[in-house]
PDB file of N, CA and C in Angstrom:
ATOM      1  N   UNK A   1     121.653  14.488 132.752  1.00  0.00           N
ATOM      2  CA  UNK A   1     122.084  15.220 133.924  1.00  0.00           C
ATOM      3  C   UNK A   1     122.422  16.664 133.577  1.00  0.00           C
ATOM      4  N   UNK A   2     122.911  16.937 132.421  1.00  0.00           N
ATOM      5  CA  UNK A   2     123.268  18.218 132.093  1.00  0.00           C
ATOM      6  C   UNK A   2     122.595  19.128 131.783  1.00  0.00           C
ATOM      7  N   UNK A   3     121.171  18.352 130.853  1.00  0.00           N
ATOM      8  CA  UNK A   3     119.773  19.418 131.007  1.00  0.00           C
ATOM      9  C   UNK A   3     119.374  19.399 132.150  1.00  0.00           C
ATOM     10  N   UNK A   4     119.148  18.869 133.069  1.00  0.00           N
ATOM     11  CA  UNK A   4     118.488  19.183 134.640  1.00  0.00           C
ATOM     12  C   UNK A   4     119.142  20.098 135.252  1.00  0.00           C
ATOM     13  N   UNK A   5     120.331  19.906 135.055  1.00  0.00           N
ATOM     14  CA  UNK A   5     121.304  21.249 135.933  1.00  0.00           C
ATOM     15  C   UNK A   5     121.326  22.651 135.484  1.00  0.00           C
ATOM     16  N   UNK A   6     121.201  22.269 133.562  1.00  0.00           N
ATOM     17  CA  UNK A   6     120.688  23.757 133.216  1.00  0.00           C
ATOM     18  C   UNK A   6     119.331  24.421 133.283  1.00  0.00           C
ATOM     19  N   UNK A   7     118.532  23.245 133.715  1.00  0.00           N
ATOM     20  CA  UNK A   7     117.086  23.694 134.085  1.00  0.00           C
ATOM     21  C   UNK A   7     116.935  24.223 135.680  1.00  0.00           C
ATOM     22  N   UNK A   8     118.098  23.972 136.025  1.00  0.00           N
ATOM     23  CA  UNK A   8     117.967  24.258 137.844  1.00  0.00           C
ATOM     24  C   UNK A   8     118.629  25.855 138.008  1.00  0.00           C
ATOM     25  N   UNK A   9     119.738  25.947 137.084  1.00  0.00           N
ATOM     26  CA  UNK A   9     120.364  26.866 137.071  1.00  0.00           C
ATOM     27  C   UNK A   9     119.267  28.048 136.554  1.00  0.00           C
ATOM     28  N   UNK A  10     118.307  27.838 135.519  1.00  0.00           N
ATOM     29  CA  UNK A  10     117.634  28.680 134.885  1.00  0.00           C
ATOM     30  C   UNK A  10     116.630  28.626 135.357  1.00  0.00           C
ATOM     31  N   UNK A  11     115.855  27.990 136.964  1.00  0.00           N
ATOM     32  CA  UNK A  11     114.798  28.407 137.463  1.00  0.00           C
ATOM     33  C   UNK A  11     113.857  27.409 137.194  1.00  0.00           C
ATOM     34  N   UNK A  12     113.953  26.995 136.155  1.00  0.00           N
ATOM     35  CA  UNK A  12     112.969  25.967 135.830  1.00  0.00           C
ATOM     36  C   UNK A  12     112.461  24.952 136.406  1.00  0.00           C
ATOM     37  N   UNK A  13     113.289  23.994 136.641  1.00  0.00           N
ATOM     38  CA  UNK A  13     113.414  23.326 138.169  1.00  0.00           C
ATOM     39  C   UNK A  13     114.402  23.747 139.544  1.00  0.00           C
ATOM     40  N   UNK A  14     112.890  23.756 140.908  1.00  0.00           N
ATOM     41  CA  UNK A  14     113.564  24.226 141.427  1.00  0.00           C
ATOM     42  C   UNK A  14     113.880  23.196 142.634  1.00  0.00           C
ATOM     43  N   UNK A  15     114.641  22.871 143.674  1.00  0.00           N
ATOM     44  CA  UNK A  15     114.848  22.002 144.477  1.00  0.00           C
ATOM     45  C   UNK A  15     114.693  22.949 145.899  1.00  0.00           C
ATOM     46  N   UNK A  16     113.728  22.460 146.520  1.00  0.00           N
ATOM     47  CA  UNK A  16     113.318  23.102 147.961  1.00  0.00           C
ATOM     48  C   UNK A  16     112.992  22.536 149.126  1.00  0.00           C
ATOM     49  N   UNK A  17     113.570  22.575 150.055  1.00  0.00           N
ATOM     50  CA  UNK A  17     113.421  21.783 151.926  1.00  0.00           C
ATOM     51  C   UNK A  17     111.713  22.528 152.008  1.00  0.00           C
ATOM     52  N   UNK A  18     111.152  21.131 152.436  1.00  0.00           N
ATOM     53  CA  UNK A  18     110.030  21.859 152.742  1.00  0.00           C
ATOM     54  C   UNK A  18     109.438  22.816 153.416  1.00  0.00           C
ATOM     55  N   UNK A  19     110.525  22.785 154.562  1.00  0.00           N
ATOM     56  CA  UNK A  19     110.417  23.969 155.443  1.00  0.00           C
ATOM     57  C   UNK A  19     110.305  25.292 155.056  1.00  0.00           C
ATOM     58  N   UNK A  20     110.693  25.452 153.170  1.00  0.00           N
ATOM     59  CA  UNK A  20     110.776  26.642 152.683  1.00  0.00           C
ATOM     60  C   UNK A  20     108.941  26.675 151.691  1.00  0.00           C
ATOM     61  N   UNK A  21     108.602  25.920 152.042  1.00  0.00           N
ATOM     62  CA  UNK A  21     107.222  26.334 151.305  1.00  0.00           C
ATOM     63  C   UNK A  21     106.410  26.983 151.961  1.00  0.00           C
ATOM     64  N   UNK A  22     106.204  27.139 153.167  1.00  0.00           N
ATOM     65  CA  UNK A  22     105.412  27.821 154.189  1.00  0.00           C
ATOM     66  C   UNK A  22     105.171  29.529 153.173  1.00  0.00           C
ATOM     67  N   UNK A  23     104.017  30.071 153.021  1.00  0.00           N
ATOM     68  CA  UNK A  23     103.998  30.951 152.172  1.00  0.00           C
ATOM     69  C   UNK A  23     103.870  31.319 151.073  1.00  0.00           C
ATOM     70  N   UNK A  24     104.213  30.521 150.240  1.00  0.00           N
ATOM     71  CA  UNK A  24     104.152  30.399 148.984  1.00  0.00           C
ATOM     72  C   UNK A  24     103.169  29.695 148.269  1.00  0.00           C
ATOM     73  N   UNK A  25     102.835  29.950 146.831  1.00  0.00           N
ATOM     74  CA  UNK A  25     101.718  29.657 146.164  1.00  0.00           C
ATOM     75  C   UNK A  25     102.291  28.937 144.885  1.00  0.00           C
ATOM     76  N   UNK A  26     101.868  28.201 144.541  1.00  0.00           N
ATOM     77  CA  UNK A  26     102.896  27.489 143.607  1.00  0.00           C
ATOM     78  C   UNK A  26     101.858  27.568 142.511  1.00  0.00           C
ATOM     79  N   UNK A  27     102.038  28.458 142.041  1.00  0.00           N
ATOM     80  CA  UNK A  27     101.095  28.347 140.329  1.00  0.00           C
ATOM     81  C   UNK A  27     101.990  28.146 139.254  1.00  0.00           C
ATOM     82  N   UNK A  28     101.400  27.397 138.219  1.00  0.00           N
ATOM     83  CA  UNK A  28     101.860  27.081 136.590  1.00  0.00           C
ATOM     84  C   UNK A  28     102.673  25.928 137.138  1.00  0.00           C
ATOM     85  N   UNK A  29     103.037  25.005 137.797  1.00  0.00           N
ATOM     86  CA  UNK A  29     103.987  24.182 138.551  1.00  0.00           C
ATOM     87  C   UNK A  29     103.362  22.663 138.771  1.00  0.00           C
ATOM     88  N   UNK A  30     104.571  21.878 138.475  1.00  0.00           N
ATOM     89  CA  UNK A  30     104.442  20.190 138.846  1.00  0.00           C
ATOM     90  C   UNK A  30     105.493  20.061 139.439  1.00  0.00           C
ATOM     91  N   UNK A  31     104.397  19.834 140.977  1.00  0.00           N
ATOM     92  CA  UNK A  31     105.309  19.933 141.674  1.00  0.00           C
ATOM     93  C   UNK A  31     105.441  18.564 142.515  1.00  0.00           C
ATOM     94  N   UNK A  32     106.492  18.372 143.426  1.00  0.00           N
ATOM     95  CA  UNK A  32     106.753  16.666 143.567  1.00  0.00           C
ATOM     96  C   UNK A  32     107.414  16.949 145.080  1.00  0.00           C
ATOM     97  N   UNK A  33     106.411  15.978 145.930  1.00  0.00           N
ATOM     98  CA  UNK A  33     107.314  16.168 147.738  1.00  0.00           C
ATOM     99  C   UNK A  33     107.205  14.328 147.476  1.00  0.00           C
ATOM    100  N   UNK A  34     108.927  14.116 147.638  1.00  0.00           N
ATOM    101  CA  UNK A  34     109.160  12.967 147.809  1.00  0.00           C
ATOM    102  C   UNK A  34     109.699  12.571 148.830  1.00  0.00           C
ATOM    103  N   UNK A  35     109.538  11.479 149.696  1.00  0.00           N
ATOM    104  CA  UNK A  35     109.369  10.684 151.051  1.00  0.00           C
ATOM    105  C   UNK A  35     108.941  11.059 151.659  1.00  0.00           C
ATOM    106  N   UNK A  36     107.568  11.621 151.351  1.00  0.00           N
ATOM    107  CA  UNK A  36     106.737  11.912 152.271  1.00  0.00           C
ATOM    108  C   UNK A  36     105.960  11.727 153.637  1.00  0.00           C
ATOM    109  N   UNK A  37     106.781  10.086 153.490  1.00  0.00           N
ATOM    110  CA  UNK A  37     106.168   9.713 154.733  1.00  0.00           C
ATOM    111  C   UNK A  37     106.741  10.130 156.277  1.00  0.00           C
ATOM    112  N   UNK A  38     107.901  11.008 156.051  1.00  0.00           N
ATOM    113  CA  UNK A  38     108.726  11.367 156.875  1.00  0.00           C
ATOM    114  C   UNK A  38     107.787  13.033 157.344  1.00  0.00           C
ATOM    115  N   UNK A  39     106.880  13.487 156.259  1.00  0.00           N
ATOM    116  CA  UNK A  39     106.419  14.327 157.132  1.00  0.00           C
ATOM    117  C   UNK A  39     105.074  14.599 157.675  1.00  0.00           C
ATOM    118  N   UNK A  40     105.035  15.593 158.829  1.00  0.00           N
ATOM    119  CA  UNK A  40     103.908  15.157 159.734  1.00  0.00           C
ATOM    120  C   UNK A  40     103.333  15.904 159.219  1.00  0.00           C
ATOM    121  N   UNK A  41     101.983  15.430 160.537  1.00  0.00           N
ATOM    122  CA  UNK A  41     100.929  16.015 159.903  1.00  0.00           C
ATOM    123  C   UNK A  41     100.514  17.687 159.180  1.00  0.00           C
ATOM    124  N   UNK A  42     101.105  18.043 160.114  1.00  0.00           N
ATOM    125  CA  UNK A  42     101.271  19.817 160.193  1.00  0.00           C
ATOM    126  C   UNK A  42     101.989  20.373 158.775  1.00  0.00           C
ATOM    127  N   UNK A  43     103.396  19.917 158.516  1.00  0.00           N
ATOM    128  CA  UNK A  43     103.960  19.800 157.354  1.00  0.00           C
ATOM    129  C   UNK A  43     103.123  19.339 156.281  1.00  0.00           C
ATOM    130  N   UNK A  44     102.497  18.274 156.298  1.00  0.00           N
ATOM    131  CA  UNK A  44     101.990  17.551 155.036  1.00  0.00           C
ATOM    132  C   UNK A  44     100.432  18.880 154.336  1.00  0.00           C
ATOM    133  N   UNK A  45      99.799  18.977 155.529  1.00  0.00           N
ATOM    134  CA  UNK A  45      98.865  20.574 155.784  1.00  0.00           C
ATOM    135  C   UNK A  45      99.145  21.484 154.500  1.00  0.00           C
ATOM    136  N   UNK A  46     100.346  21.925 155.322  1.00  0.00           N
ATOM    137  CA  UNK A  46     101.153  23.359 154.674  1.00  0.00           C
ATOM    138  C   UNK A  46     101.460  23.142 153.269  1.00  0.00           C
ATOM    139  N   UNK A  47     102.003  21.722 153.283  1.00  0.00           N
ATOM    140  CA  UNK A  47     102.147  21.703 151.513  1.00  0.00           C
ATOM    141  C   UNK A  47     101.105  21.572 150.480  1.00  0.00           C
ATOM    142  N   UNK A  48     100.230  21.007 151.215  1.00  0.00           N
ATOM    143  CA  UNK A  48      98.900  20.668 150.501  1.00  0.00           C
ATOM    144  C   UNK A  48      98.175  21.793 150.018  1.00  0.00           C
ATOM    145  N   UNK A  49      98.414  22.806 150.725  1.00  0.00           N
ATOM    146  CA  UNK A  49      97.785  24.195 150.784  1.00  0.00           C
ATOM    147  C   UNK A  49      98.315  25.020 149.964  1.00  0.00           C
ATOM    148  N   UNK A  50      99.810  24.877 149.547  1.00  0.00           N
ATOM    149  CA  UNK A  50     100.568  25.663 148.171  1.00  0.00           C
ATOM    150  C   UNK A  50      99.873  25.475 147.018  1.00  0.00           C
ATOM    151  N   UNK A  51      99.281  24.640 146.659  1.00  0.00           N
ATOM    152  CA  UNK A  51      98.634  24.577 145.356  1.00  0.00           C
ATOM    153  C   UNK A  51      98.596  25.600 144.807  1.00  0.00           C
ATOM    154  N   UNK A  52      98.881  25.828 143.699  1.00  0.00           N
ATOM    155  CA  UNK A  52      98.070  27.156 142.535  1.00  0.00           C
ATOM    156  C   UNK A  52      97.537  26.707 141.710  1.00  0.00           C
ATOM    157  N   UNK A  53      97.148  27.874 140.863  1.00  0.00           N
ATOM    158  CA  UNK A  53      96.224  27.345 139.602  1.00  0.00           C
ATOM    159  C   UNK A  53      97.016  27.075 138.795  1.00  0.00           C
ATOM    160  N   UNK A  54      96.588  25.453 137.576  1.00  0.00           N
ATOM    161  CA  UNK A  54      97.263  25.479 136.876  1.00  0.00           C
ATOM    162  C   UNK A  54      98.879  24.405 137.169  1.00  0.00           C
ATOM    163  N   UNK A  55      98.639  23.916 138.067  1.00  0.00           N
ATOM    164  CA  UNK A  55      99.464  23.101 139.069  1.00  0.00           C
ATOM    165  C   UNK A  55      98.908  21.718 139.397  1.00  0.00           C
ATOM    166  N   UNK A  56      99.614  20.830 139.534  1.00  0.00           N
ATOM    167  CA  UNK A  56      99.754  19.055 139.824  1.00  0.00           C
ATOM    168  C   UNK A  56     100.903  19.023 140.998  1.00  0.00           C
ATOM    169  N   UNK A  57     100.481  18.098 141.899  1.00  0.00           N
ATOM    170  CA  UNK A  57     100.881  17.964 142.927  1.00  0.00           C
ATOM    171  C   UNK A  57     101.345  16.148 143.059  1.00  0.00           C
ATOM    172  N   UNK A  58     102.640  15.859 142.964  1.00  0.00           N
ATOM    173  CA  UNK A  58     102.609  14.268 143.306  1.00  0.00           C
ATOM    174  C   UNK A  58     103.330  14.203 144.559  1.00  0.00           C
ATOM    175  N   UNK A  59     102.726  13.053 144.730  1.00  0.00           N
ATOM    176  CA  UNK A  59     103.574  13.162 146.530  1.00  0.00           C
ATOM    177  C   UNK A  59     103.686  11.308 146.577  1.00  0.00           C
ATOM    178  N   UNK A  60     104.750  11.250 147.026  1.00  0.00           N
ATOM    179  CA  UNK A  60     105.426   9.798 147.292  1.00  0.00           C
ATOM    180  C   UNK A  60     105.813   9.809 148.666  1.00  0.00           C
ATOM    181  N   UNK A  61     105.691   8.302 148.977  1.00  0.00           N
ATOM    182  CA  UNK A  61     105.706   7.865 150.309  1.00  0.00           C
ATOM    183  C   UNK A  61     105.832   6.158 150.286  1.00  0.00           C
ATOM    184  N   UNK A  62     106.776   5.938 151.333  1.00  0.00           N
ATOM    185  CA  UNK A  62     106.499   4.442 151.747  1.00  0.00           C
ATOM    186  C   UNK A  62     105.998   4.461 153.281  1.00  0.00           C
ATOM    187  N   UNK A  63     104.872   4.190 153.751  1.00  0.00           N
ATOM    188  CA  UNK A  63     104.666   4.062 154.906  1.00  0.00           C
ATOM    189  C   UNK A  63     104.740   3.321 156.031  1.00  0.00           C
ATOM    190  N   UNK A  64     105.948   2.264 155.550  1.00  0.00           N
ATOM    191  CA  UNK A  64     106.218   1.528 156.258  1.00  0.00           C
ATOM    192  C   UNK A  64     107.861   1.694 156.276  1.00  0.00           C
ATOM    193  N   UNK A  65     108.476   2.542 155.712  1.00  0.00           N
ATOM    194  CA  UNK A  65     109.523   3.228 156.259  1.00  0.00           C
ATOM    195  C   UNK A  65     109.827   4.482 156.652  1.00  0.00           C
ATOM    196  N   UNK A  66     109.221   5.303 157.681  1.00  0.00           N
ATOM    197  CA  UNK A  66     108.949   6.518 158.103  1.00  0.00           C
ATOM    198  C   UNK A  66     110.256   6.399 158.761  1.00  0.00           C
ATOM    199  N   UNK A  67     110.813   7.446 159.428  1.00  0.00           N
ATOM    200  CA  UNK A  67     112.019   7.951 159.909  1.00  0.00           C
ATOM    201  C   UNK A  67     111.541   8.941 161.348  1.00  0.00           C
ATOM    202  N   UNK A  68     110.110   9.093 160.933  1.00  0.00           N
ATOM    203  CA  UNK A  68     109.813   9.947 161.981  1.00  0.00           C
ATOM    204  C   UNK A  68     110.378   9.453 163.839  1.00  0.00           C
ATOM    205  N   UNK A  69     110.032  10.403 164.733  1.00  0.00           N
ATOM    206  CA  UNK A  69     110.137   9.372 166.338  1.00  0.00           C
ATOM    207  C   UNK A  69     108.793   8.415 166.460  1.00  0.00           C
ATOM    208  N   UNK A  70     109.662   7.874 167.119  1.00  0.00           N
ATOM    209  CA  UNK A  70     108.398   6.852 167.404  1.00  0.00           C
ATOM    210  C   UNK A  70     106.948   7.210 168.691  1.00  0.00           C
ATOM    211  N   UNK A  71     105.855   6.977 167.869  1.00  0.00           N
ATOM    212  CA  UNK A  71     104.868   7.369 168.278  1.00  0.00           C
ATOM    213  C   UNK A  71     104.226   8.945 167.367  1.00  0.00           C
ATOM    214  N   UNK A  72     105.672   9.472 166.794  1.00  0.00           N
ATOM    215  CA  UNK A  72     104.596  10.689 165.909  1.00  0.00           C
ATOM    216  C   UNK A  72     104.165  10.032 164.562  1.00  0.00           C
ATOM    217  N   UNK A  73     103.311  10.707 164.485  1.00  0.00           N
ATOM    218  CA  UNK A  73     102.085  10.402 163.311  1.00  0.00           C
ATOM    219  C   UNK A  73     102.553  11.100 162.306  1.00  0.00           C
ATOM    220  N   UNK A  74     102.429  10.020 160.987  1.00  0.00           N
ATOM    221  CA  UNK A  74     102.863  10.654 159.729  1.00  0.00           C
ATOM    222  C   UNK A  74     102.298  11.628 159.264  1.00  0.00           C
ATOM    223  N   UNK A  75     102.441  12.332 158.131  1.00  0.00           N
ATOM    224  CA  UNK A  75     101.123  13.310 157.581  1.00  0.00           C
ATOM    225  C   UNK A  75     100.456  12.415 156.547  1.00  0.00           C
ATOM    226  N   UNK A  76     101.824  11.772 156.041  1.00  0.00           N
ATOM    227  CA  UNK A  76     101.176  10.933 154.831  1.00  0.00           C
ATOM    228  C   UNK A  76      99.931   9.913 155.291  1.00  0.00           C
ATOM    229  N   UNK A  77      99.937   9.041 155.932  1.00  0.00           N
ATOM    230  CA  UNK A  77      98.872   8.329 156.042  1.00  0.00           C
ATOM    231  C   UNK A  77      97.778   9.254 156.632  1.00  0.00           C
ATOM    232  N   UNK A  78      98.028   9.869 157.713  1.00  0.00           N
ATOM    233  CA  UNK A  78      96.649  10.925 157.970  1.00  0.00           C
ATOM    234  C   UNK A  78      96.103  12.076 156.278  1.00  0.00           C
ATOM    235  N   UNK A  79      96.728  12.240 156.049  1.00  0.00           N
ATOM    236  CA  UNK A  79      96.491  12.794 154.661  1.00  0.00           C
ATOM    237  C   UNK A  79      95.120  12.213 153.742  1.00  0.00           C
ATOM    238  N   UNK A  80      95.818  11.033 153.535  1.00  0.00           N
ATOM    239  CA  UNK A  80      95.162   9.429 152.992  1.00  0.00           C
ATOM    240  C   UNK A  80      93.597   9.447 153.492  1.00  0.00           C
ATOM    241  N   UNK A  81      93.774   9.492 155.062  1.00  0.00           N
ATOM    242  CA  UNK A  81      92.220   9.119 155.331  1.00  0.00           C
ATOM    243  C   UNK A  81      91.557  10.236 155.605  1.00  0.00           C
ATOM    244  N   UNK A  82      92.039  11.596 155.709  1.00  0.00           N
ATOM    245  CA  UNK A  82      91.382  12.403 155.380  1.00  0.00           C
ATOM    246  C   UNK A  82      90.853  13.145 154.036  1.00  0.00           C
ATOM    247  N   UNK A  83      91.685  12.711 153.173  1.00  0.00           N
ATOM    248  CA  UNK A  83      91.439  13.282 151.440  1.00  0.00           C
ATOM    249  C   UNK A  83      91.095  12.156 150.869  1.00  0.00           C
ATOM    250  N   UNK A  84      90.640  10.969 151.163  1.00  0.00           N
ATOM    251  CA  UNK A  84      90.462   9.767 150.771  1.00  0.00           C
ATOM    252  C   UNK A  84      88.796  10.177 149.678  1.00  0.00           C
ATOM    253  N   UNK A  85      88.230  10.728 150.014  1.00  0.00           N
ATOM    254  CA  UNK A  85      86.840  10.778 149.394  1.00  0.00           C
ATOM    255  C   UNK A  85      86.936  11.752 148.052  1.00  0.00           C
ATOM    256  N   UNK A  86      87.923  13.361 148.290  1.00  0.00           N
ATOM    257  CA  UNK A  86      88.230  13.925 147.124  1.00  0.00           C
ATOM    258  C   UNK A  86      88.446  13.111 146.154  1.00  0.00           C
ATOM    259  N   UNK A  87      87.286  13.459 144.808  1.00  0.00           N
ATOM    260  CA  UNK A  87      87.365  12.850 143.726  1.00  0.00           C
ATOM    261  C   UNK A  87      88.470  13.440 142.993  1.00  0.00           C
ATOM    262  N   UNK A  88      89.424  14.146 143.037  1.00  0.00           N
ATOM    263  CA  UNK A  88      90.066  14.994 141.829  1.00  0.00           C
ATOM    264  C   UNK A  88      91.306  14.502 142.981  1.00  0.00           C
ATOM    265  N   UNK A  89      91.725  13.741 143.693  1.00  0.00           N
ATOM    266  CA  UNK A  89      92.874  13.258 144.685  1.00  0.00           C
ATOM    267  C   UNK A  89      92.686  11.784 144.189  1.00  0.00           C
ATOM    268  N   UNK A  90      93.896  11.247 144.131  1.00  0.00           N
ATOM    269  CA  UNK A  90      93.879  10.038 143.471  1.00  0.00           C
ATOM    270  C   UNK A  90      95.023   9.165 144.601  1.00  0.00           C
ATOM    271  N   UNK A  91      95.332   8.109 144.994  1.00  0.00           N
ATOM    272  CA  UNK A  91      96.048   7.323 145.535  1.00  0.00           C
ATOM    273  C   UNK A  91      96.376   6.348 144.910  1.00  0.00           C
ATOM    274  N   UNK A  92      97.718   5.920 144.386  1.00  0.00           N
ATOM    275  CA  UNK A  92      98.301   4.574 144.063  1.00  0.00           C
ATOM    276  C   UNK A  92      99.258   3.711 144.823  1.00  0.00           C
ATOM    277  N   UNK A  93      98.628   2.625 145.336  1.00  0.00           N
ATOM    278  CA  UNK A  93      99.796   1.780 146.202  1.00  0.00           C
ATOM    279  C   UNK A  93     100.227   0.667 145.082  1.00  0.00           C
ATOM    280  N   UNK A  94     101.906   0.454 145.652  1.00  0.00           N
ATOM    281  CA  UNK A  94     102.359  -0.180 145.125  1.00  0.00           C
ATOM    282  C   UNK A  94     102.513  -1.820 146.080  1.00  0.00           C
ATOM    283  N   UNK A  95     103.067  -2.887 145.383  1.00  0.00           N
ATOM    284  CA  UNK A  95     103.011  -4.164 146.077  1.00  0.00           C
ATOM    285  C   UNK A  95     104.666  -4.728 145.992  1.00  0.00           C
ATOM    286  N   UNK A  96     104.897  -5.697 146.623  1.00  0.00           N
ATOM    287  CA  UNK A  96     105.898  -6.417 146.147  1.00  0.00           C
ATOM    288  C   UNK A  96     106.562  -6.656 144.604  1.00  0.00           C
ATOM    289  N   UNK A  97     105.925  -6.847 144.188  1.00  0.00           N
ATOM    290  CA  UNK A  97     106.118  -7.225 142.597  1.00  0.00           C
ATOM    291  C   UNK A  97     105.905  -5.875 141.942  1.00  0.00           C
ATOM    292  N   UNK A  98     105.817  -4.597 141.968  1.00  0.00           N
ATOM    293  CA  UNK A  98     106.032  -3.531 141.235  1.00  0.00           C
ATOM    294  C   UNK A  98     107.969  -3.181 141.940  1.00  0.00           C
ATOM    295  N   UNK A  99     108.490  -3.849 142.624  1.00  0.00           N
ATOM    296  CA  UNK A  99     109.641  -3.844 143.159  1.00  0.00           C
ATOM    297  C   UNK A  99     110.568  -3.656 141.961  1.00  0.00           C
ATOM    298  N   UNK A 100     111.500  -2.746 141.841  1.00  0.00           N
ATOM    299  CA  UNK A 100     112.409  -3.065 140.335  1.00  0.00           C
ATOM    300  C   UNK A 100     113.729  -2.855 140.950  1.00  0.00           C
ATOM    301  N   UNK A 101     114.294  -3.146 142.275  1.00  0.00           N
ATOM    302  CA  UNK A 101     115.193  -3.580 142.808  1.00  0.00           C
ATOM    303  C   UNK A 101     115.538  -4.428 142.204  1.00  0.00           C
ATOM    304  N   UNK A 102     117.003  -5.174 143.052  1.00  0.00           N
ATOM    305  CA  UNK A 102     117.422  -6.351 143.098  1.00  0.00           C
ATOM    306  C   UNK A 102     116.243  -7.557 143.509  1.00  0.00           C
ATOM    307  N   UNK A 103     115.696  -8.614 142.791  1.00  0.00           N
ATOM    308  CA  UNK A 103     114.867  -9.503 143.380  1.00  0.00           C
ATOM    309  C   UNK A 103     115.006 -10.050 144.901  1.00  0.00           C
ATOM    310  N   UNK A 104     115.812  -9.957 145.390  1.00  0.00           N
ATOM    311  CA  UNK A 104     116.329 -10.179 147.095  1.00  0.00           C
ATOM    312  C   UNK A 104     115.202  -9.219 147.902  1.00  0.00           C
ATOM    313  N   UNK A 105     115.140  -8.046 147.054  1.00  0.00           N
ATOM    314  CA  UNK A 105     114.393  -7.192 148.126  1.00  0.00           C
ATOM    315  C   UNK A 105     113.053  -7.309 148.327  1.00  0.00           C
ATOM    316  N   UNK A 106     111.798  -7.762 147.377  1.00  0.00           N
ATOM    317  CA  UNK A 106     110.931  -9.205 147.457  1.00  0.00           C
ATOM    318  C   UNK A 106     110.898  -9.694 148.572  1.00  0.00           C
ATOM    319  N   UNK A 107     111.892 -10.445 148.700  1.00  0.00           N
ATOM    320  CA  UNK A 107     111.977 -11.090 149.808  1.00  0.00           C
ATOM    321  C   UNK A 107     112.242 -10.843 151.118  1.00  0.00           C
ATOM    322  N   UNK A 108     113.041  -9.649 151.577  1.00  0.00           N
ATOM    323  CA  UNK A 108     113.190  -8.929 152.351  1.00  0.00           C
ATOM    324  C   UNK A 108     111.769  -8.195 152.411  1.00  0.00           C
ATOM    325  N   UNK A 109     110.719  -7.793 151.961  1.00  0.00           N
ATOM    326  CA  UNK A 109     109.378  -7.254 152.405  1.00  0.00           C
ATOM    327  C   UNK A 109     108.915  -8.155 152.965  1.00  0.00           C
ATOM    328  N   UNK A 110     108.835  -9.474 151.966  1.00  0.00           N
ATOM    329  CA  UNK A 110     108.141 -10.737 152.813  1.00  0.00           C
ATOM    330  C   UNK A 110     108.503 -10.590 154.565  1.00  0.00           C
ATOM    331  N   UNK A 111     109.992 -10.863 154.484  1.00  0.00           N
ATOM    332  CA  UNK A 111     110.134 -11.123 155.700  1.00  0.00           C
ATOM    333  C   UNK A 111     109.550 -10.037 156.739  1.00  0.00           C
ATOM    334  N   UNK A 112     109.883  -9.158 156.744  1.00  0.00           N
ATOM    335  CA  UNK A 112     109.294  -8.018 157.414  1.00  0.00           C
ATOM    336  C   UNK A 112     107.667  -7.809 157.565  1.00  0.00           C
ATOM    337  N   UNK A 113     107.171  -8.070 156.254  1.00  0.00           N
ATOM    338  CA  UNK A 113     105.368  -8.169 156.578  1.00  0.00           C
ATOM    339  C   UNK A 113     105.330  -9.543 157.299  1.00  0.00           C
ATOM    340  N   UNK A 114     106.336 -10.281 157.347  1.00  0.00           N
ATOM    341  CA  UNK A 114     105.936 -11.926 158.462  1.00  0.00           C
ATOM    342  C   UNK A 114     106.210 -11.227 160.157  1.00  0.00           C
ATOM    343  N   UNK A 115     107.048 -10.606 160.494  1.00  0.00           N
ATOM    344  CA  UNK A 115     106.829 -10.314 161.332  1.00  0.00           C
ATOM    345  C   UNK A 115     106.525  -9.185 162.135  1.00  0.00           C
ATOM    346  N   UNK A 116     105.653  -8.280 161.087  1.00  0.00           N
ATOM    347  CA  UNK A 116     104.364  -7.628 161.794  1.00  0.00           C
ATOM    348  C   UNK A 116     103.071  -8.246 161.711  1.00  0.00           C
ATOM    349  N   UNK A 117     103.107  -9.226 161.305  1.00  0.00           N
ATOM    350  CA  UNK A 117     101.798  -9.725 161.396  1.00  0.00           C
ATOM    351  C   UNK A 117     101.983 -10.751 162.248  1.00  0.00           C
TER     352      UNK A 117
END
C-alpha cells in the first residue's frame, strides 16, 4: 500500500473518473477502466479512443451486474459485438468456478442464472 501511494503521489499511477478522459491521449500507459459494465455506450467510445502509442488497455466488466437505468445499453457488451472480429482485441469470460469468493457465492450465481432462464 505504501508503494502505490508513493507511485500516485509521484504521477506514476494515476486514478481518474472517466468523465476526465474526454481529450486526452494516453501514450507510454497501462491503462485499466474497471466496472465497465456500468458504462455506456458513448463513454465506452471515448475511452476506447484514448489509446496511445505504446499503451495496453484492460477493461473489466460483469455484465450481469450493470447499475446502469433500466433499458440503457451498456457500452461494455455493445463494445464486445462490435470489436469482436479485431484480431489485436482479445476477450476473456470468466465462469462460476474462476469465483475466489466465499464458495456460497457459486451458488448464489446458480441461483440467479435459474431464474433468468
Amino acid at each position: 500500500f505504501e508503494s502505490a501511494s508513493r507511485f500516485i503521489q509521484s504521477g506514476v499511477i494515476e486514478v481518474a473518473p472517466l468523465a476526465f478522459m474526454r481529450g486526452r491521449t494516453l501514450n507510454d500507459s497501462f491503462v485499466i477502466l474497471d466496472e465497465a459494465q456500468n458504462a455506456t455506450p458513448e463513454q465506452m467510445k471515448m475511452f476506447l479512443t484514448r489509446l496511445g502509442f505504446s499503451s495496453k488497455t484492460v477493461i473489466t466488466g460483469d455484465i450481469t451486474q450493470t447499475d446502469l437505468p433500466e433499458g440503457k445499453a451498456t457500452g461494455l457488451i455493445q463494445a464486445r459485438d462490435i470489436l469482436a472480429h479485431i484480431t489485436e482485441i482479445r476477450f476473456v469470460y470468466f465462469a462460476k468456478e474462476d469465483v475466489v469468493r466465499h464458495p456460497l457465492v457459486q451458488e448464489v450465481i446458480d441461483a440467479y442464472e435459474k431464474l433468468d432462464t
